[in-house]
Protein backbone atom coordinates (compact mmCIF):
# COMPACT_ATOMS: atom_id res chain seq x y z
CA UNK A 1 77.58 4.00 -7.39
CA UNK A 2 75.80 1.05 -4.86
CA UNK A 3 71.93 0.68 -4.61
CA UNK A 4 71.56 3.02 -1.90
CA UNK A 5 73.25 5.68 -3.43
CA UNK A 6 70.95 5.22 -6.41
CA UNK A 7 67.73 4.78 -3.81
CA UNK A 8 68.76 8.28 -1.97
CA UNK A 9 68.85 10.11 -5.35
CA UNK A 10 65.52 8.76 -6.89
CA UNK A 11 63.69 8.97 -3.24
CA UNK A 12 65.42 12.72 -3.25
CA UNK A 13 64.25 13.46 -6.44
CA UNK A 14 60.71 12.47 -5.74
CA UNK A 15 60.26 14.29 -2.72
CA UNK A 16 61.78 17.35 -4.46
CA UNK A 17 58.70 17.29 -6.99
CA UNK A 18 56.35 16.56 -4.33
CA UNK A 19 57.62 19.53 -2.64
CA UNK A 20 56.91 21.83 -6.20
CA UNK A 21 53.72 20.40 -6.27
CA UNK A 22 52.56 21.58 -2.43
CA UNK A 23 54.30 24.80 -2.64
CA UNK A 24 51.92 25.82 -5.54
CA UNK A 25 48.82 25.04 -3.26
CA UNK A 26 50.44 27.44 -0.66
CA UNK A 27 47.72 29.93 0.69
CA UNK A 28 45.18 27.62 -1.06
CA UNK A 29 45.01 24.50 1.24
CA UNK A 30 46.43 24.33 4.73
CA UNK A 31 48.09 20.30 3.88
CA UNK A 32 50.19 22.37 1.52
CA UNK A 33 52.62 24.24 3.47
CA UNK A 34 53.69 21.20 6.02
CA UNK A 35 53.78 18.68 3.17
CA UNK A 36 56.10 21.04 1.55
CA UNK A 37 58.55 21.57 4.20
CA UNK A 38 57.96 17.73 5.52
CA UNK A 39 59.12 16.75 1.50
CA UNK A 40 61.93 19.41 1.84
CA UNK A 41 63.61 17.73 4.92
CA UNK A 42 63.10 14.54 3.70
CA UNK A 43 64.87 15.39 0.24
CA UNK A 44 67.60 16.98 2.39
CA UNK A 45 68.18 13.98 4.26
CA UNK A 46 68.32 11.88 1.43
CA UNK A 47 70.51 13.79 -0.16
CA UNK A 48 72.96 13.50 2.71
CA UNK A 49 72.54 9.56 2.67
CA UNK A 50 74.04 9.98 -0.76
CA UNK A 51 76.48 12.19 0.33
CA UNK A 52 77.86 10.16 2.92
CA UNK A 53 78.13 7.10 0.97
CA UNK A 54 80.07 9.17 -1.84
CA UNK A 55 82.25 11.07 -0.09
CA UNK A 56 82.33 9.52 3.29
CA UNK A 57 82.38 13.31 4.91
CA UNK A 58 81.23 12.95 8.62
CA UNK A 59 79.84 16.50 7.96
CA UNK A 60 77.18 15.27 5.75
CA UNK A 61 75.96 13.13 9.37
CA UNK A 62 75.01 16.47 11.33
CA UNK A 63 72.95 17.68 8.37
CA UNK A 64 71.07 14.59 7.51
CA UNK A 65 70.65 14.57 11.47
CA UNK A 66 69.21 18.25 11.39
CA UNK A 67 66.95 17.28 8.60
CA UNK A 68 65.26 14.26 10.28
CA UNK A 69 64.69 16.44 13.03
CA UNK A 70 62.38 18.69 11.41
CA UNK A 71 60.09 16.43 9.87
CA UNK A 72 58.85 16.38 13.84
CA UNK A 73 57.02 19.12 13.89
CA UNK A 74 56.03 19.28 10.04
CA UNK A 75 54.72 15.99 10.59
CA UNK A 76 52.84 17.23 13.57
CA UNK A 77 52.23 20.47 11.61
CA UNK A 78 50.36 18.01 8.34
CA UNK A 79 48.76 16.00 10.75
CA UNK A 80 46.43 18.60 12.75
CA UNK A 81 45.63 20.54 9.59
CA UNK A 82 44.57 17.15 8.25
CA UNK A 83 42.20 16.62 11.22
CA UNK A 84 41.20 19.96 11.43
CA UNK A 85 42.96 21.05 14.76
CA UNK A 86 45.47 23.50 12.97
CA UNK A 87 43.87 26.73 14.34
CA UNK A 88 43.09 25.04 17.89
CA UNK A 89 46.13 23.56 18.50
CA UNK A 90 48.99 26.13 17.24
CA UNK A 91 50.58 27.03 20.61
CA UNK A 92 51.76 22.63 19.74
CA UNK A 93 52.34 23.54 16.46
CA UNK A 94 54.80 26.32 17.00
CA UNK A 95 56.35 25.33 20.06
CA UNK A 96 57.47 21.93 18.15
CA UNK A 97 58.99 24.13 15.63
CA UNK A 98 60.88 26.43 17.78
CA UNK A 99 62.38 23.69 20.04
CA UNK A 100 63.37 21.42 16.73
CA UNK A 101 64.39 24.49 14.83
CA UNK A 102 66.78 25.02 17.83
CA UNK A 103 68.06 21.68 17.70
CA UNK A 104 68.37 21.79 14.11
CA UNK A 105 70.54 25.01 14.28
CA UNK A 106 72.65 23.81 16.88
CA UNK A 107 73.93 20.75 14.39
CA UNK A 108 74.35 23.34 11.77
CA UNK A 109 76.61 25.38 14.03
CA UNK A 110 78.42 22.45 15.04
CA UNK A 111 79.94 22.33 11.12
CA UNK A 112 82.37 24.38 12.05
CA UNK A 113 82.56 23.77 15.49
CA UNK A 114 84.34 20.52 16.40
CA UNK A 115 83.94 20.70 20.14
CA UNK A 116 80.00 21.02 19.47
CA UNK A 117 80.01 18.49 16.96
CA UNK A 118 81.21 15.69 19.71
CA UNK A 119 78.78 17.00 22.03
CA UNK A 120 76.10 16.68 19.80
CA UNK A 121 77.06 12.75 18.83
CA UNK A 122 77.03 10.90 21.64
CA UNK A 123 74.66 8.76 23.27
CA UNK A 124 73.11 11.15 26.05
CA UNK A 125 72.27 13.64 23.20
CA UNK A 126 70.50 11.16 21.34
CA UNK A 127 68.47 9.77 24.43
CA UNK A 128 67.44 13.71 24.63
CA UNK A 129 66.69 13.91 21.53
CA UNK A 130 64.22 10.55 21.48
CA UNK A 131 62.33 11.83 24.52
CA UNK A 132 61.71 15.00 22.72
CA UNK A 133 60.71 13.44 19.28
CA UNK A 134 58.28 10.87 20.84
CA UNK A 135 55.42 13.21 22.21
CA UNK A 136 54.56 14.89 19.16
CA UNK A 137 54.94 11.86 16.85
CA UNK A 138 52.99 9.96 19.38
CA UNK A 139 50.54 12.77 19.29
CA UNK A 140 50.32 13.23 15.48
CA UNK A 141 49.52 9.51 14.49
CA UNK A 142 46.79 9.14 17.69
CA UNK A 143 45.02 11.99 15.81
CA UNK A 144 45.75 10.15 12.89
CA UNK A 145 44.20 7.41 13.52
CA UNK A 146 41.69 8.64 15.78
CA UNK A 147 40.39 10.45 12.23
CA UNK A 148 40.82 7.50 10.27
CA UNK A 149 38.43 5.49 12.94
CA UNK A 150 35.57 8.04 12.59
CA UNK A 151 35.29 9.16 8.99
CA UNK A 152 32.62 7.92 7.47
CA UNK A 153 33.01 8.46 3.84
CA UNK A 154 34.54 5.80 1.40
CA UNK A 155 36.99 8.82 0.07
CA UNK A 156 37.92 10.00 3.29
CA UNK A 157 38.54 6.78 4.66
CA UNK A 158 40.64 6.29 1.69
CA UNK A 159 42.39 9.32 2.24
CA UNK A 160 42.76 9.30 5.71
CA UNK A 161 44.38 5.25 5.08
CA UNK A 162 47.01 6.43 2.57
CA UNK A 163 48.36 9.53 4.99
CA UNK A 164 48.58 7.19 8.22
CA UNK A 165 50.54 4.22 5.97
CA UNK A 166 52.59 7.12 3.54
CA UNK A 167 53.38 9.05 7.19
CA UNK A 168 54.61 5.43 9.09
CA UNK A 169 56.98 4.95 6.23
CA UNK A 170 58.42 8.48 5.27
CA UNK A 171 58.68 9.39 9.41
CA UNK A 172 58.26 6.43 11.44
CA UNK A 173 60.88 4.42 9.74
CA UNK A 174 63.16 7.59 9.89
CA UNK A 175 63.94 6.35 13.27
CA UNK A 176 66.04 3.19 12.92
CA UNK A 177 68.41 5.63 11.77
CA UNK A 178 68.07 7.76 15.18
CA UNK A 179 68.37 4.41 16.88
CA UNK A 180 71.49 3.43 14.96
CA UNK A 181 73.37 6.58 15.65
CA UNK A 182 72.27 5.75 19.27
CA UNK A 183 74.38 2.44 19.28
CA UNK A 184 71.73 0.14 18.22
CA UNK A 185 73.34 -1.72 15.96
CA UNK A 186 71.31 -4.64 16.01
CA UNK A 187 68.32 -2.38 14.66
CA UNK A 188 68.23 -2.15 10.26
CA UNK A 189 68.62 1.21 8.71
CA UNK A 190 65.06 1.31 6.81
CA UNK A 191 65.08 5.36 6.98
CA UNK A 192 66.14 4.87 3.27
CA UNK A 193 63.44 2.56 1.86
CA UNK A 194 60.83 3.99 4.06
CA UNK A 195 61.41 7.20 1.85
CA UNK A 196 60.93 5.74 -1.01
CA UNK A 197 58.14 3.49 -0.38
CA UNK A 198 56.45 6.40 1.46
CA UNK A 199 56.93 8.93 -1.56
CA UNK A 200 54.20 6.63 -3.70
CA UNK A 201 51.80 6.62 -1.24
CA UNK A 202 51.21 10.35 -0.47
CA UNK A 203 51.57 10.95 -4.40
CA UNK A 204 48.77 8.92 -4.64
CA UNK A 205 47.11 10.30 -1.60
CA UNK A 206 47.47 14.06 -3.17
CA UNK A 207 46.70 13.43 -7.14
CA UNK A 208 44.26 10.27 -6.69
CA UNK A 209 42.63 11.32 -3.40
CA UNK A 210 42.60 15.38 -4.09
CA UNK A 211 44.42 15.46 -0.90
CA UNK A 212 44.56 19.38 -1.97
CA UNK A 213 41.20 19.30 -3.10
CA UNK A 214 39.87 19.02 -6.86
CA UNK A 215 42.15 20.03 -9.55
CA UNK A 216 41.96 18.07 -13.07
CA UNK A 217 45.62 19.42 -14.27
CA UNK A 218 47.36 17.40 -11.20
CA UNK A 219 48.77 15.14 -13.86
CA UNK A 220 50.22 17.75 -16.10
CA UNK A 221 51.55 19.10 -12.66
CA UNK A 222 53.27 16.08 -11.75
CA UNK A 223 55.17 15.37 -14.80
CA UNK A 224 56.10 19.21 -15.15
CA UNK A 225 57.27 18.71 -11.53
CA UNK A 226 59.18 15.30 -11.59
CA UNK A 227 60.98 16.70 -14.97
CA UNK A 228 62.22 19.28 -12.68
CA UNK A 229 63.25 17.34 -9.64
CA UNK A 230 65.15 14.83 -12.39
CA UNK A 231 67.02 17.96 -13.61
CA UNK A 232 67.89 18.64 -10.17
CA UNK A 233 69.43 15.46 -9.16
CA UNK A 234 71.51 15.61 -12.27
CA UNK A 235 73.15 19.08 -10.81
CA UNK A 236 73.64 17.75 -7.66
CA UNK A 237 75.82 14.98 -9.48
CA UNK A 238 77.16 17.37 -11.24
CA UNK A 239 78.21 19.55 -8.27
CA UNK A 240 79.46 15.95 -6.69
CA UNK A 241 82.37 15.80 -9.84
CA UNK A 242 83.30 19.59 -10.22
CA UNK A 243 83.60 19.93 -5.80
CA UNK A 244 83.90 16.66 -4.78
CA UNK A 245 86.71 17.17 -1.96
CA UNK A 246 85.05 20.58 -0.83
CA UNK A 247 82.17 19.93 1.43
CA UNK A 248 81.87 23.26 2.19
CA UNK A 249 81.59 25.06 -1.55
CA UNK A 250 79.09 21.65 -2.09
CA UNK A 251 77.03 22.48 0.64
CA UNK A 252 76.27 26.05 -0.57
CA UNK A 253 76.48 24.38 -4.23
CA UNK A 254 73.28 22.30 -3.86
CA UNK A 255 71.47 24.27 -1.47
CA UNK A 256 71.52 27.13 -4.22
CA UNK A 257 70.45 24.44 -6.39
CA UNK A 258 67.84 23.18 -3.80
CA UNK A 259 66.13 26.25 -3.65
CA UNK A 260 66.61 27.32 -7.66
CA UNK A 261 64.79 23.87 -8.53
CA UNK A 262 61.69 24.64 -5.68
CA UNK A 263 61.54 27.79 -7.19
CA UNK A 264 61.25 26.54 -11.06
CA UNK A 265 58.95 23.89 -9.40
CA UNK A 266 56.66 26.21 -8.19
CA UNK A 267 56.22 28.58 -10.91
CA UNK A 268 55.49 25.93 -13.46
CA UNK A 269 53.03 24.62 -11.04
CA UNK A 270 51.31 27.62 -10.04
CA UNK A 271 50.92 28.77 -13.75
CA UNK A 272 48.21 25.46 -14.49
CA UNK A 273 46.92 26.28 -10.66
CA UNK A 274 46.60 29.75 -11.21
CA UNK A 275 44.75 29.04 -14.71
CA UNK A 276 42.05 26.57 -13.19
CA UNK A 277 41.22 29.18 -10.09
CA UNK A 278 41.06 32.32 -12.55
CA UNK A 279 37.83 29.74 -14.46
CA UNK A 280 36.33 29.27 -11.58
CA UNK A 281 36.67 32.85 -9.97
CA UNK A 282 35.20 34.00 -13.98
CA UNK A 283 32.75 31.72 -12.93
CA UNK A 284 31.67 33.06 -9.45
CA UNK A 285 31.11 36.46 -11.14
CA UNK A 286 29.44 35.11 -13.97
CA UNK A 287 26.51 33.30 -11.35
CA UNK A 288 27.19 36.86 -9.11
CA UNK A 289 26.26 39.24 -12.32
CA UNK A 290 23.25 36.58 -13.40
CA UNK A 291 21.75 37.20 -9.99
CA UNK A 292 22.36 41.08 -10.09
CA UNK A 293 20.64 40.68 -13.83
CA UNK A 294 17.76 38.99 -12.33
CA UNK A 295 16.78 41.42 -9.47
CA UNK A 296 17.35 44.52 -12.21
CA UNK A 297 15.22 42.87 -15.17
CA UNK A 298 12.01 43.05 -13.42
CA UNK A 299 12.09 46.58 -12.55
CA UNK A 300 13.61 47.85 -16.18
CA UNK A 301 10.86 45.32 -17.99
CA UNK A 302 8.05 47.23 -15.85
CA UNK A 303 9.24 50.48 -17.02
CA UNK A 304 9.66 49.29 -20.38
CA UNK A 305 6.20 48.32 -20.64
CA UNK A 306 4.82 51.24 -19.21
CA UNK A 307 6.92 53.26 -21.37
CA UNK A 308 6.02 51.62 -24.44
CA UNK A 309 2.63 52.11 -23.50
CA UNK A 310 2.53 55.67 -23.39
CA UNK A 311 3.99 56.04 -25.94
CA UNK A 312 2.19 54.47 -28.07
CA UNK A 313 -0.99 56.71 -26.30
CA UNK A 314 1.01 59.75 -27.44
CA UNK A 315 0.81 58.27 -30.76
CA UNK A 316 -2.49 57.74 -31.03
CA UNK A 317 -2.68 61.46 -29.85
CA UNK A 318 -4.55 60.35 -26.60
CA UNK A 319 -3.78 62.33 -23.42
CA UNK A 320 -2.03 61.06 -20.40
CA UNK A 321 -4.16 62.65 -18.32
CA UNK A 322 -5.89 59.41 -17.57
CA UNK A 323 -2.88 57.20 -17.30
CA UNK A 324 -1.08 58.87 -14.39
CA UNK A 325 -1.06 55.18 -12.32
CA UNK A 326 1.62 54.35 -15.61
CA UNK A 327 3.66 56.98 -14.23
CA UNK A 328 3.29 55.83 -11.02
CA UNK A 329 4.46 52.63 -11.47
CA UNK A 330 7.62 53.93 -13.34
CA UNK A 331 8.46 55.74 -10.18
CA UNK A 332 8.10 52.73 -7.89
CA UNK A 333 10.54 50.90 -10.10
CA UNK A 334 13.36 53.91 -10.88
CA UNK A 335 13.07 53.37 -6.97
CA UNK A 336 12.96 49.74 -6.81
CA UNK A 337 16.24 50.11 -8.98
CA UNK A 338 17.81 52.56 -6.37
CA UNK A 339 17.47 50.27 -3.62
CA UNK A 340 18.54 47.07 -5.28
CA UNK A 341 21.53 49.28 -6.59
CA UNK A 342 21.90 50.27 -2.67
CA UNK A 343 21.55 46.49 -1.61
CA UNK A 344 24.21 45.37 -3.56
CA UNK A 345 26.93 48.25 -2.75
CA UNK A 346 26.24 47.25 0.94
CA UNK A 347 26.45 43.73 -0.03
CA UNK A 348 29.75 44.10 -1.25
CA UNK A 349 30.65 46.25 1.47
CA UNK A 350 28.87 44.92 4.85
CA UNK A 351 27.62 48.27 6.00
CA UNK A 352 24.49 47.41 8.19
CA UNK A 353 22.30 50.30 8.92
CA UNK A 354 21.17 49.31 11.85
CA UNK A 355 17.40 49.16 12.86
CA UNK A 356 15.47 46.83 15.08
CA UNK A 357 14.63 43.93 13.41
CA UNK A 358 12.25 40.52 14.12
CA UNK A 359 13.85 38.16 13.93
CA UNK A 360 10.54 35.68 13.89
CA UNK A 361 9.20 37.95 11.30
CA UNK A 362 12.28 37.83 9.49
CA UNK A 363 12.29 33.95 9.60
CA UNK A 364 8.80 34.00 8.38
CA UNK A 365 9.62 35.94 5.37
CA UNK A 366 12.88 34.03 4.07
CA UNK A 367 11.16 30.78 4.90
CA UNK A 368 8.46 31.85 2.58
CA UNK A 369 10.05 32.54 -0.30
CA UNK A 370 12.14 29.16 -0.16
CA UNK A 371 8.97 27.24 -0.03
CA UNK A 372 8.55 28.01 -3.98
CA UNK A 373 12.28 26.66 -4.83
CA UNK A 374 12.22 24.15 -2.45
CA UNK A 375 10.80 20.74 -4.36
CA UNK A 376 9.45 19.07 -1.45
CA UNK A 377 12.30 16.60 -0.50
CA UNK A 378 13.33 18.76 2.45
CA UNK A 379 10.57 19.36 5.38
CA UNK A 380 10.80 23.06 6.32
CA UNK A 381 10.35 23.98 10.24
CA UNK A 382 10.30 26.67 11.84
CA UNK A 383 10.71 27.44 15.78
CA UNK A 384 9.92 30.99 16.98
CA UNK A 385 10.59 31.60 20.55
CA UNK A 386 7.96 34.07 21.92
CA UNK A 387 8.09 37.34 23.02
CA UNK A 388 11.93 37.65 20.82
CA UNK A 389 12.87 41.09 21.65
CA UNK A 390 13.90 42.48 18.21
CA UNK A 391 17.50 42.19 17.16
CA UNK A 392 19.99 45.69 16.01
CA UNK A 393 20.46 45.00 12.44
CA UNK A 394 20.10 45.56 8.92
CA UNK A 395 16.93 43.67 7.69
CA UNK A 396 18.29 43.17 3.97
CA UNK A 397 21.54 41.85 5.34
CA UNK A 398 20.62 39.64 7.46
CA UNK A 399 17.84 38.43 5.37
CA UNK A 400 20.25 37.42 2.59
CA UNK A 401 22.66 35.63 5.12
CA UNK A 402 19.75 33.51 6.58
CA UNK A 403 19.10 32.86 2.80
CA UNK A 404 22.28 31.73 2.41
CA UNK A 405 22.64 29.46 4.97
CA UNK A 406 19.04 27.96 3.92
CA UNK A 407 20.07 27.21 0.39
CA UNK A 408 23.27 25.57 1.91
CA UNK A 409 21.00 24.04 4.18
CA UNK A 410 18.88 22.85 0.81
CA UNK A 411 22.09 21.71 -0.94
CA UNK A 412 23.23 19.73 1.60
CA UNK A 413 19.92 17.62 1.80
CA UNK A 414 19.46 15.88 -2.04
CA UNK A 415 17.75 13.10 -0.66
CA UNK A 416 15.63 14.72 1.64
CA UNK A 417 15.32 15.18 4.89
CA UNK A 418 14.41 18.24 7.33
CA UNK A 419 15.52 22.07 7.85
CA UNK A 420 14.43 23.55 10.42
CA UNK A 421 15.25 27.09 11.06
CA UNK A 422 15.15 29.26 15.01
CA UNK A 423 15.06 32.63 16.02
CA UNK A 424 15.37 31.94 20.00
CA UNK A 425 17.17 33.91 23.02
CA UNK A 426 21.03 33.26 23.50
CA UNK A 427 22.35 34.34 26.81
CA UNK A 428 22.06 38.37 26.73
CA UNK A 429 21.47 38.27 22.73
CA UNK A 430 19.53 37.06 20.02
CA UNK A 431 19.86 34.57 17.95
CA UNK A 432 18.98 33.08 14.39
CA UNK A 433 19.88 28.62 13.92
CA UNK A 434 19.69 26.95 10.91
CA UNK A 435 19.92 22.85 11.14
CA UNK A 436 19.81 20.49 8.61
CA UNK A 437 20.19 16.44 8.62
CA UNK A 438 22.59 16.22 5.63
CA UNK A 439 26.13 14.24 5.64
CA UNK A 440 27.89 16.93 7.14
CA UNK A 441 31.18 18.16 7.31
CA UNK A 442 34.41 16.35 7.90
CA UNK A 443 37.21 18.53 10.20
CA UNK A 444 38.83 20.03 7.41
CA UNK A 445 35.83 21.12 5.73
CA UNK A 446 34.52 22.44 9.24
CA UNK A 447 37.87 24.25 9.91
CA UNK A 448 37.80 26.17 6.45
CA UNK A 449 34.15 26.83 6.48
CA UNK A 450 34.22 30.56 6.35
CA UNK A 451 37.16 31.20 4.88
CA UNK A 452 36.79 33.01 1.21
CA UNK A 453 36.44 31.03 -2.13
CA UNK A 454 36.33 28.01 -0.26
CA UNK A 455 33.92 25.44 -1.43
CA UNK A 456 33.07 21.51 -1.80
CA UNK A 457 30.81 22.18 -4.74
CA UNK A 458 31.63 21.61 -8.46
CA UNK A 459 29.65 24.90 -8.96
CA UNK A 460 29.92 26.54 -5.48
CA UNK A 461 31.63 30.02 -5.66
CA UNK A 462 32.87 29.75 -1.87
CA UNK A 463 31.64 33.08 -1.03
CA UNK A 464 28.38 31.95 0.52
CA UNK A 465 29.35 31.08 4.51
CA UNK A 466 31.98 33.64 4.45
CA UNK A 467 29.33 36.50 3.68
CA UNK A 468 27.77 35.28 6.25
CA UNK A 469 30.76 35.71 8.74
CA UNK A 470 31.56 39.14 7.61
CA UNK A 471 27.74 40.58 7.79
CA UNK A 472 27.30 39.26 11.80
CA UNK A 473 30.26 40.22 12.08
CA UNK A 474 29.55 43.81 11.07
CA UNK A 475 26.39 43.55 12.95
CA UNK A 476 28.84 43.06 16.20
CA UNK A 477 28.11 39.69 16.80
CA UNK A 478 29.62 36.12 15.76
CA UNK A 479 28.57 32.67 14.47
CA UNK A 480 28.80 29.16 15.69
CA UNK A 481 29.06 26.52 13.40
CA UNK A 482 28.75 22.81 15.11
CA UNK A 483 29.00 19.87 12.45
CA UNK A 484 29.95 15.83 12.11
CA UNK A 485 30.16 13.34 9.47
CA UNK A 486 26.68 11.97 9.83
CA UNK A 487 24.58 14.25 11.96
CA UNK A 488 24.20 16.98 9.92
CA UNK A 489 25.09 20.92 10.23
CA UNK A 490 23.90 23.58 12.80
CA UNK A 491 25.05 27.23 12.15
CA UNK A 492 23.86 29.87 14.95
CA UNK A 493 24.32 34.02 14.42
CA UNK A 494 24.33 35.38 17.50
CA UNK A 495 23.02 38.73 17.27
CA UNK A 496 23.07 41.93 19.80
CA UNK A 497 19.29 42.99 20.90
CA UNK A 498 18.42 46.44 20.36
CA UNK A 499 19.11 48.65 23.11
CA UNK A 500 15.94 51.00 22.59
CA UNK A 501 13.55 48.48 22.84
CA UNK A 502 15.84 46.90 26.42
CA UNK A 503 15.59 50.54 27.74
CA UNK A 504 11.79 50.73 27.10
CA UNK A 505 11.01 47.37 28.57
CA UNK A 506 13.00 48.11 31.14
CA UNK A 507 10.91 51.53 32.02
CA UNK A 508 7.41 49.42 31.38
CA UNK A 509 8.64 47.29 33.99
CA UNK A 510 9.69 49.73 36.13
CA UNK A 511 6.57 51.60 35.73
């Protein structure tokens, strides 16, 4: 076999474990899915380089041509979930993949359809094609770079560096091939190094840069992986000897293969991810069940002692006539138990029973009791706007939301620096704004913020922001989070105002 033959198959083989290694972050991080199906085209069309040099089968040219294709829109697809636009900009997102997809399909159909298949290779085609493929390429690397320009951190910047440089070489140089085919000879084929330069770089971007976010079993994953891919290529040579002047039965031959490889790939993989994220969720309940045990232990220690107490009275053969206030208190707390009990059922399922609230009395409250854990780095403010009219909520609820978003507030502030926390009027509602002047978040971070079990913490459980979400949510309304690298976080819950207390002002007014 030549160099390039031996290039496609090692660049193939690479990509193939880089695909295992996204698929098992699938649902987990949103790089995962387009850096999977970006590494499965990219596979595929190194696999027919190979295939054309081995067999010289001009059929092999329509599906390495279908292949480049669609890395278009999963580069476009990687790229805005990289920057954060994923959710803002899918009608791009989609639309790229339906018009690609199309053209994709057509070259498949072609196979068998010789008429097609001249159609499809010829010089107008390919000027089509070009003027399709450079809007959304153009697109991706301007946000690219855009994000490179304004991230701040070391890491990011890192990051951000090694995507821009690994997409130019996997993608970019994918298109002296499309000029080739056009009739540029002139023009070097450097689809098939770009490849494999490009594979090294967004390894090193995803294990070295936690591309998918922090995970100390990448390595294991990425030799379990590339032992896989290896084993893969080996079939595929295999398939090459026993079907060698049948494209058809080899075409079915190593796409079965393809997809029976992806699929050992990603089970091996997802058994060390799926270990790592059951520690940490035993770990969220473990700091969930320490709080529950700290709001229960004061109560049962009361009416321990008070127990004990009487007891010992009893003992002594004393009456209890005299010590009815120790009965008392073990009242208070058998009903200090029942509402904690009740606070945490609703907790876990976000039923608000609605009364008015205030909100600057509320504020008052949760800003007092984070004076005592705060250690004086971080300047606590408050701004009230007068005459609030109350807010239609659930006091506990919304009391441990604020809470939440105050400790985050805390966390994000090490060094100091100032919180300051609003209850203020917001168009026809109510509102309650937390600001702090930490780093704050980049796009990705800012795009997942509420989702569940997400976290940038070592010890974070990731459930924080998204109760948040789900109790104004329940309470009808919605929240606003604004954040940049730099300038801190702002999160606002709007909030509906009670309608009793609109009515009765209303009627004063009236009257």
């Amino acid at each position: 076999m030549t160099g390039a033959m031996w290039i496609s198959l090692a660049t193939c083989a690479g990509q193939l474990a880089l695909a295992g290694l996204a698929l098992a972050r699938v649902g987990r991080s949103p790089l995962a899915l387009p850096l999977s199906l970006l590494s499965i085209a990219l596979s595929t069309w190194n696999f027919t380089h190979f295939a054309m040099e081995r067999s010289d089968e001009p059929a092999w040219r329509l599906v390495g041509f279908a292949a480049a294709l669609m890395t278009v829109p999963c580069t476009l697809h990687f790229s805005l979930a990289f920057v954060g636009r994923r959710r803002r900009s899918a009608w791009a997102m989609f639309g790229t993949y339906a018009v690609f997809g199309a053209l994709a399909t057509a070259m498949l159909v072609a196979l068998g359809t010789p008429a097609l298949a001249r159609t499809i290779l010829t010089l107008r085609f390919g000027l089509t094609v070009t003027a399709l493929v450079v809007p959304p390429l153009g697109g991706a690397f301007a946000l690219l770079v855009w994000h490179l320009r304004g991230a701040r951190r070391p890491d990011e910047r890192a990051r951000a560096g090694l995507v821009v440089l690994g997409l130019t070489l996997l993608v970019a140089l994918l298109l002296t091939e499309l000029a080739v085919e056009l009739g540029l000879r002139q023009v070097p084929r450097l689809g098939n190094l770009g490849t494999l330069l490009g594979l090294p770089v967004m390894a090193i971007a995803s294990l070295r840069f936690d591309l998918f976010g922090r995970d100390e079993t990448a390595p294991r994953m990425a030799l379990h992986a590339v032992v896989l891919a290896g084993g893969g290529v080996l079939a595929y040579l295999t398939g090459f000897q026993l079907f060698a002047g049948e494209t058809g039965v080899l075409v079915m031959f190593t796409t079965a293969i393809t997809f029976a490889l992806l699929a050992a790939t990603r089970r091996g993989v997802t058994a060390y991810v799926t270990r790592g994220e059951r520690m940490e969720r035993l770990a969220t309940l473990g700091r969930f069940s320490a709080q529950m045990a700290h709001d229960l232990k004061n109560p049962i220690a009361a009416m321990k002692g008070a127990a004990q107490y009487l007891k010992e009275e009893h003992a002594r053969g004393q009456s209890w006539d005299g010590h009815g206030e120790f009965l008392d208190l073990m009242l208070e707390q058998v009903e200090r138990l029942g509402r904690v009990v009740d606070t945490y059922q609703r907790l876990a399922r976000v039923e608000p029973l609605p009364r008015p609230v205030d909100l600057g009395r509320l504020v008052e409250t949760v800003l007092s009791l984070q004076a005592f854990a705060n250690p004086g780095r971080v300047v606590l403010a408050r701004q009230l706007e007068a005459d609030l009219p109350p807010c239609a909520g659930d006091a506990d609820l919304l009391a441990n939301a604020l809470e939440n978003l105050v400790r985050n507030g805390l966390e994000a502030m090490p060094d100091g620096g100032t919180l300051t926390v609003r209850a203020l009027r917001d168009g026809t509602r109510v509102a309650l704004e937390v600001r702090d002047t930490g780093d704050g978040m980049d796009a990705r971070t800012r795009e997942r913020a509420f989702d569940d079990f997400f976290t940038t913490k070592a010890s974070g459980s990731g459930l924080g922001l998204a109760f948040v979400r789900r109790v104004v949510e329940a309470h009808g309304g919605e929240v606003v989070l604004t954040s940049r690298e730099g300038h801190g976080t702002v999160v606002r819950l709007r909030l509906p105002v009670d309608t009793g207390h609109t009515d009765e002002g209303a009627r004063g007014e009236a009257a």
